[in-house]
Protein backbone atom coordinates (compact mmCIF):
# COMPACT_ATOMS: atom_id res chain seq x y z
CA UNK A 1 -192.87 32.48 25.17
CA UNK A 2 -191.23 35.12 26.84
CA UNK A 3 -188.30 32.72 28.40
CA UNK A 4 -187.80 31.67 25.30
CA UNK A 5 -187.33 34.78 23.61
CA UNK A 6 -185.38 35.89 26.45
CA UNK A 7 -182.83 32.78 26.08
CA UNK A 8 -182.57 33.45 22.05
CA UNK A 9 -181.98 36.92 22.56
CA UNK A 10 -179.51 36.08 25.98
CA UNK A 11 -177.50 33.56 23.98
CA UNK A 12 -176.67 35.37 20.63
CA UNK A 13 -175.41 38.45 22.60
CA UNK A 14 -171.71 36.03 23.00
CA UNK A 15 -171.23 37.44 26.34
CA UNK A 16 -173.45 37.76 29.59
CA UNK A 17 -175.49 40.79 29.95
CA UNK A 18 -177.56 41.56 32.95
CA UNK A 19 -180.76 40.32 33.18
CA UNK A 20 -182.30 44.18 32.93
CA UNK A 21 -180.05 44.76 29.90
CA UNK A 22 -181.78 41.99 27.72
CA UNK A 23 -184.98 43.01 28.79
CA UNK A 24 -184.62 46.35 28.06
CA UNK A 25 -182.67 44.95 24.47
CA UNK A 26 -185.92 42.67 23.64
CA UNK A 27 -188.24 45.71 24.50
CA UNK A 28 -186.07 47.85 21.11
CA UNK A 29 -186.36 44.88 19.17
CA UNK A 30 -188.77 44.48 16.40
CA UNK A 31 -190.32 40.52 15.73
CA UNK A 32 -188.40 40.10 12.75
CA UNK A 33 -185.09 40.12 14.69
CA UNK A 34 -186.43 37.62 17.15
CA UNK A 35 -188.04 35.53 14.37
CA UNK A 36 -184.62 35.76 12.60
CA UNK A 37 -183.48 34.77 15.58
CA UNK A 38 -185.40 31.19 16.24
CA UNK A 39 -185.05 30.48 12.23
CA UNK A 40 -180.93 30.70 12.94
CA UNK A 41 -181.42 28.31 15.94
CA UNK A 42 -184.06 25.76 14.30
CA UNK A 43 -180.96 25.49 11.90
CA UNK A 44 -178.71 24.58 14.62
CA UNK A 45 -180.55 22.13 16.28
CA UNK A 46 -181.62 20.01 13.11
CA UNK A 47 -179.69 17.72 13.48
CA UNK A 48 -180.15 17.31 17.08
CA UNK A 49 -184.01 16.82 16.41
CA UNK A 50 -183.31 14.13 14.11
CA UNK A 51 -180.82 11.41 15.63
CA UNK A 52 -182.57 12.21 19.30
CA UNK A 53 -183.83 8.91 20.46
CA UNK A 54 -187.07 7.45 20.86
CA UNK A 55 -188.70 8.69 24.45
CA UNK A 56 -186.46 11.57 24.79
CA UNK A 57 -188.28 14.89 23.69
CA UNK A 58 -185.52 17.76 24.53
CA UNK A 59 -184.83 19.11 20.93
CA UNK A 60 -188.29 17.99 19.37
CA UNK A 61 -189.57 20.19 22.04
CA UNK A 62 -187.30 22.86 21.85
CA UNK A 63 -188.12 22.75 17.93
CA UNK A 64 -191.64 23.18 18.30
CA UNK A 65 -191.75 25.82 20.86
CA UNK A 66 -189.26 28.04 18.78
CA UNK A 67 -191.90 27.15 15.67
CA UNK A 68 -195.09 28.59 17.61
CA UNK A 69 -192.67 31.64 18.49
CA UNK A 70 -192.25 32.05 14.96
CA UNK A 71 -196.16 31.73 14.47
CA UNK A 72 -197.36 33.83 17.10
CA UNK A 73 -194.89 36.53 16.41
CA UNK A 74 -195.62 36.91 12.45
């Protein structure tokens, strides 16, 4: 859980930040920002989840992992 709420955080910052920084930055923020967070990027990857082919798991994955974030965080 904690990479992934590291790489949501890391990639809606628009810029590279030190690794300490978005620690530190995910330490201040409450789990409604990083729920917010994984909702915005479930969005993104929709369709990316849908036309991925048969055998390949990348974005179903990715889709469920950000789903128990959103569970374990509420």
């Amino acid at each position: 859980m904690e990479k992934t709420i590291y790489n949501l955080v890391s990639n809606s910052l628009g810029y590279e930040f030190s690794h300490y920084f978005v620690k530190a930055l995910i330490e201040e923020m409450p789990n409604e920002e990083i729920i917010e967070l994984a909702r915005e990027e479930i969005k993104r990857i929709q369709y990316f989840v849908r036309i991925e082919a048969d055998g390949w798991d990348y974005w179903k994955s990715k889709e469920q992992r950000l789903i128990e974030l959103i569970i374990n965080l509420k």
